[in-house]
Protein backbone atom coordinates (compact mmCIF):
# COMPACT_ATOMS: atom_id res chain seq x y z
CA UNK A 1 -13.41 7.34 22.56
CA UNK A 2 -10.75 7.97 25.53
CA UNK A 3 -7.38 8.35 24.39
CA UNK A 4 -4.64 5.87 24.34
CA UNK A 5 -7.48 3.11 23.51
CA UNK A 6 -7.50 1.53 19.79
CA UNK A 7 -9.99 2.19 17.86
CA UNK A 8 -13.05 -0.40 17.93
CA UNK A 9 -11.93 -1.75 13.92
CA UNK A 10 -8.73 -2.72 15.61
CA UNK A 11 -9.97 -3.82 19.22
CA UNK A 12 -10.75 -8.06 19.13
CA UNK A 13 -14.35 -8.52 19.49
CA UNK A 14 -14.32 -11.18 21.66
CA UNK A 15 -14.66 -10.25 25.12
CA UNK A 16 -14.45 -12.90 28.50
CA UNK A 17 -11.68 -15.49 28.96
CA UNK A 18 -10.48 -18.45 26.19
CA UNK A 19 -9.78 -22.27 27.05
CA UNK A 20 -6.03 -21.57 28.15
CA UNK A 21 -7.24 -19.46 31.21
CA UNK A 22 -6.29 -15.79 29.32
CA UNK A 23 -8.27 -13.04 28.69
CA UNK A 24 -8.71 -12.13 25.53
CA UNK A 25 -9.57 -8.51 25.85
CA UNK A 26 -6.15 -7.57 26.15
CA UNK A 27 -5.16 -9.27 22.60
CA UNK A 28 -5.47 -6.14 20.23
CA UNK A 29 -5.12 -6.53 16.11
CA UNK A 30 -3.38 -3.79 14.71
CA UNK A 31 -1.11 -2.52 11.28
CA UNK A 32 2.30 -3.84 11.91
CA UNK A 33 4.57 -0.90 11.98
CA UNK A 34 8.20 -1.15 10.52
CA UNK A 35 9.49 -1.14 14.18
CA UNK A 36 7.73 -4.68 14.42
CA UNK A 37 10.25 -6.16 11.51
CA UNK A 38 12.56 -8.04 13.66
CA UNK A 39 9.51 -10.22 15.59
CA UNK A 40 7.66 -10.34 12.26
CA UNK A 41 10.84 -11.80 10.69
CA UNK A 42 11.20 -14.53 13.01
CA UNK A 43 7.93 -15.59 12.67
CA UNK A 44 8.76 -15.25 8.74
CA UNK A 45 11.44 -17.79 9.70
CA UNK A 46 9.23 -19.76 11.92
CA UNK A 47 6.38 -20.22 9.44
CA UNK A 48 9.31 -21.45 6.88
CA UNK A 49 10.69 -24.10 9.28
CA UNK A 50 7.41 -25.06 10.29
CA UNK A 51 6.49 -26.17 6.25
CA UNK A 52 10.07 -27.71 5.69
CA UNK A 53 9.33 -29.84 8.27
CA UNK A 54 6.30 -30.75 6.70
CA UNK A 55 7.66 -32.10 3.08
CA UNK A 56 11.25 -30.36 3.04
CA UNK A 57 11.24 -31.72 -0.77
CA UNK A 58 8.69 -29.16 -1.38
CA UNK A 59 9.61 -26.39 1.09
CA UNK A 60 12.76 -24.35 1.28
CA UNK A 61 14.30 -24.40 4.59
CA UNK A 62 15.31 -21.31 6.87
CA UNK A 63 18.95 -20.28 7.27
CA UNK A 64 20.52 -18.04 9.46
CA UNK A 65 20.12 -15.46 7.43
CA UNK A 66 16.62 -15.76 6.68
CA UNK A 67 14.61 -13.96 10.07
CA UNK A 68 16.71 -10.75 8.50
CA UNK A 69 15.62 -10.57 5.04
CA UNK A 70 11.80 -11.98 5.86
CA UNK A 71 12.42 -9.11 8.57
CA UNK A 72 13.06 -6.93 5.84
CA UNK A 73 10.50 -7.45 2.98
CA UNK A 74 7.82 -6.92 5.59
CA UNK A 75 9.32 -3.97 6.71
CA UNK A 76 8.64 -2.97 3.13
CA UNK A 77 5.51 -4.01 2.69
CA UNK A 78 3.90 -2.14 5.41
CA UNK A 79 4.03 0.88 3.84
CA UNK A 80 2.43 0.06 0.86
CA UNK A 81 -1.28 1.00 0.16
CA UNK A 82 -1.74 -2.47 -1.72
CA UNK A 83 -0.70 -4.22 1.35
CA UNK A 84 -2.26 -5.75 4.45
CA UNK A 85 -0.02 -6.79 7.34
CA UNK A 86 -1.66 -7.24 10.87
CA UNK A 87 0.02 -8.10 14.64
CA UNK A 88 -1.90 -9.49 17.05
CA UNK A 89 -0.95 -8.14 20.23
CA UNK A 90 -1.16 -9.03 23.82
CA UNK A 91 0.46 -6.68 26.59
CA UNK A 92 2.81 -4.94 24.05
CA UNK A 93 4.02 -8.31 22.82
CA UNK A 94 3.35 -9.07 19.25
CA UNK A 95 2.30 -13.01 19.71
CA UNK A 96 0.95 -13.29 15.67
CA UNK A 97 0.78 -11.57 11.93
CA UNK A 98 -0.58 -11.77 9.05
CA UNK A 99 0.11 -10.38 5.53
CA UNK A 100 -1.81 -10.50 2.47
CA UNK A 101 -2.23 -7.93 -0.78
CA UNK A 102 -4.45 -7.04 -3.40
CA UNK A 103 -3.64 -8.72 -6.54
CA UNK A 104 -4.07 -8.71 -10.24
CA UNK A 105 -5.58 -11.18 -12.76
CA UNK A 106 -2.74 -14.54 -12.47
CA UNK A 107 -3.07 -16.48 -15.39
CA UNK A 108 -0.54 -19.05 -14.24
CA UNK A 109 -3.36 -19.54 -11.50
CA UNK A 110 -6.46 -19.19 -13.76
CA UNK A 111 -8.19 -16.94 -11.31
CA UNK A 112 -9.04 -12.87 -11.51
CA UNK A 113 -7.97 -10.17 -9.34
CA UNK A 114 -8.45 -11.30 -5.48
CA UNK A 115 -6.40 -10.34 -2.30
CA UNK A 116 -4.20 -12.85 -1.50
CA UNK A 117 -3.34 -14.01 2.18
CA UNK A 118 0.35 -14.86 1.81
CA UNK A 119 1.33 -15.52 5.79
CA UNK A 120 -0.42 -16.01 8.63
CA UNK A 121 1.16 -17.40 11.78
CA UNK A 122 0.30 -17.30 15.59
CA UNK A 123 3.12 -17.91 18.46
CA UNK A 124 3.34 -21.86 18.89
CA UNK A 125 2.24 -21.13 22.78
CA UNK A 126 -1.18 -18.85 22.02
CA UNK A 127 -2.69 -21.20 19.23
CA UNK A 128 -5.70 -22.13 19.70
CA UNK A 129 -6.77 -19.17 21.81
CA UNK A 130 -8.64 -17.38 18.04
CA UNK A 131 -5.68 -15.70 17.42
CA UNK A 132 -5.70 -16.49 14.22
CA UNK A 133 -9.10 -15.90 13.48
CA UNK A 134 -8.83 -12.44 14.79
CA UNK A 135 -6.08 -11.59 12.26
CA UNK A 136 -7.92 -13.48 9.51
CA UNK A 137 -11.26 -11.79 10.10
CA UNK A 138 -9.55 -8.29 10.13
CA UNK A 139 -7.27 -9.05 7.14
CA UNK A 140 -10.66 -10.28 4.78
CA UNK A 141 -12.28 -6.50 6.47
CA UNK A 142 -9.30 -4.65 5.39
CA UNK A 143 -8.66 -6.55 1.65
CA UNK A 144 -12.13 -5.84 1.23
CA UNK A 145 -12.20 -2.58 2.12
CA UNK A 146 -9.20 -1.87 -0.50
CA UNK A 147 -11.40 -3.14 -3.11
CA UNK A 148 -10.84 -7.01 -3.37
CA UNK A 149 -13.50 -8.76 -4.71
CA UNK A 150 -12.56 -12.32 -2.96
CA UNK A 151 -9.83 -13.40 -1.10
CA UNK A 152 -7.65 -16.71 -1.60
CA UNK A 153 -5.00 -18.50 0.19
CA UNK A 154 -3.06 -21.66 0.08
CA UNK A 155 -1.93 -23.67 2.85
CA UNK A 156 0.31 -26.79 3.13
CA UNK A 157 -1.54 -30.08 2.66
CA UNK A 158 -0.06 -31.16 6.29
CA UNK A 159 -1.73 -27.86 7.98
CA UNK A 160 -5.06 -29.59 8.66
CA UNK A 161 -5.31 -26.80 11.64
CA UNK A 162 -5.21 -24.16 9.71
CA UNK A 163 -7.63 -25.46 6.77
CA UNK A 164 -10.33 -26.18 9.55
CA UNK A 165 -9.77 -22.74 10.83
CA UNK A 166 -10.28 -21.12 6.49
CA UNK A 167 -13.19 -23.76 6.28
CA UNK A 168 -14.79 -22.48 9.49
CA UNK A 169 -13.97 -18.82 7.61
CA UNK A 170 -16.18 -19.62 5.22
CA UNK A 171 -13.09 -20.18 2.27
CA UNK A 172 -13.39 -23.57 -0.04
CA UNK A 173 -11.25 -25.80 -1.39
CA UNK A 174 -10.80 -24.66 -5.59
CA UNK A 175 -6.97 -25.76 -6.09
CA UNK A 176 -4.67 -28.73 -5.29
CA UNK A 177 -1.26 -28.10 -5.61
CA UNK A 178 0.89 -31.67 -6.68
CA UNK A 179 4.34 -31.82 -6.42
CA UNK A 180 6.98 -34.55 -8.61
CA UNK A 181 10.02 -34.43 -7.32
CA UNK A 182 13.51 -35.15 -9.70
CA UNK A 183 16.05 -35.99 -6.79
């Protein structure tokens, strides 16, 4: 392998040119680093807004403050051996993430140990380009590869994008979250 190139686990797969006209071999998938906190945590921020929007009953809302500390747990979480978080990037710009971790039996959740896929958001101007089945196909790799024996998400009932895209991933509907609101 020359040097300077990534490594082919962390290299996209797909090769040629998407629907939007940009070539996808220069879209790499690679461990966030704690240098990437600050993007990361405006996406954090971004990903928040975007599901307040969606049923702000349900969904806490970002604040000013909140790109800094989403900036922050990241930042911790990437060192942790329990821990996958991913950026997609694309000419030294990160344009996506994704961060899941290997998890114990939940009994609230009836369900064993699994990784869990907590985030996973692409730039609002590169969706539907498969950013974000790159990161999800290298995030299922690498939980599996730390020992998880399935992987689950959850995604907002609105997000009809992103269940098409877990669908097409081969993941299945188990759980329905409901929601009664008091005020």
């Amino acid at each position: 392998m020359k040097a300077g190139r990534p490594s082919p686990d962390l290299r996209c797969l797909s090769r040629g040119i998407n629907m939007s006209g940009q070539h996808l071999e220069s879209i790499t998938i690679r461990p966030a680093a704690r240098a990437d906190a600050t993007v990361l945590g405006s996406y954090g921020a971004a990903l928040m807004s975007l599901h307040n929007n969606w049923d702000p009953a349900r969904f806490i809302p970002a604040g000013p403050t909140t790109p800094d500390k989403y900036a922050s747990w990241l930042a911790s979480q990437v060192v942790r051996e329990d821990v996958v978080v991913l950026v997609a990037e694309d000419r030294n710009s990160i344009i996506g993430y994704v961060y899941g971790a290997l998890e114990g039996a939940d009994y609230m959740a009836l369900r064993g140990p699994a990784g869990v896929l907590h985030d996973i958001f692409v730039d609002p101007q590169r969706r539907r380009e498969g950013v974000g089945r790159r990161l999800l196909k290298q995030a299922i790799t690498r939980l599996a590869e730390k020992g998880a024996p399935r992987i689950v998400l959850s995604t907002a009932y609105k997000n009809k994008g992103a269940q098409a895209l877990f669908d097409r991933m081969g993941f299945r509907a188990t759980m329905v979250e409901m929601t009664k609101d008091f005020r």
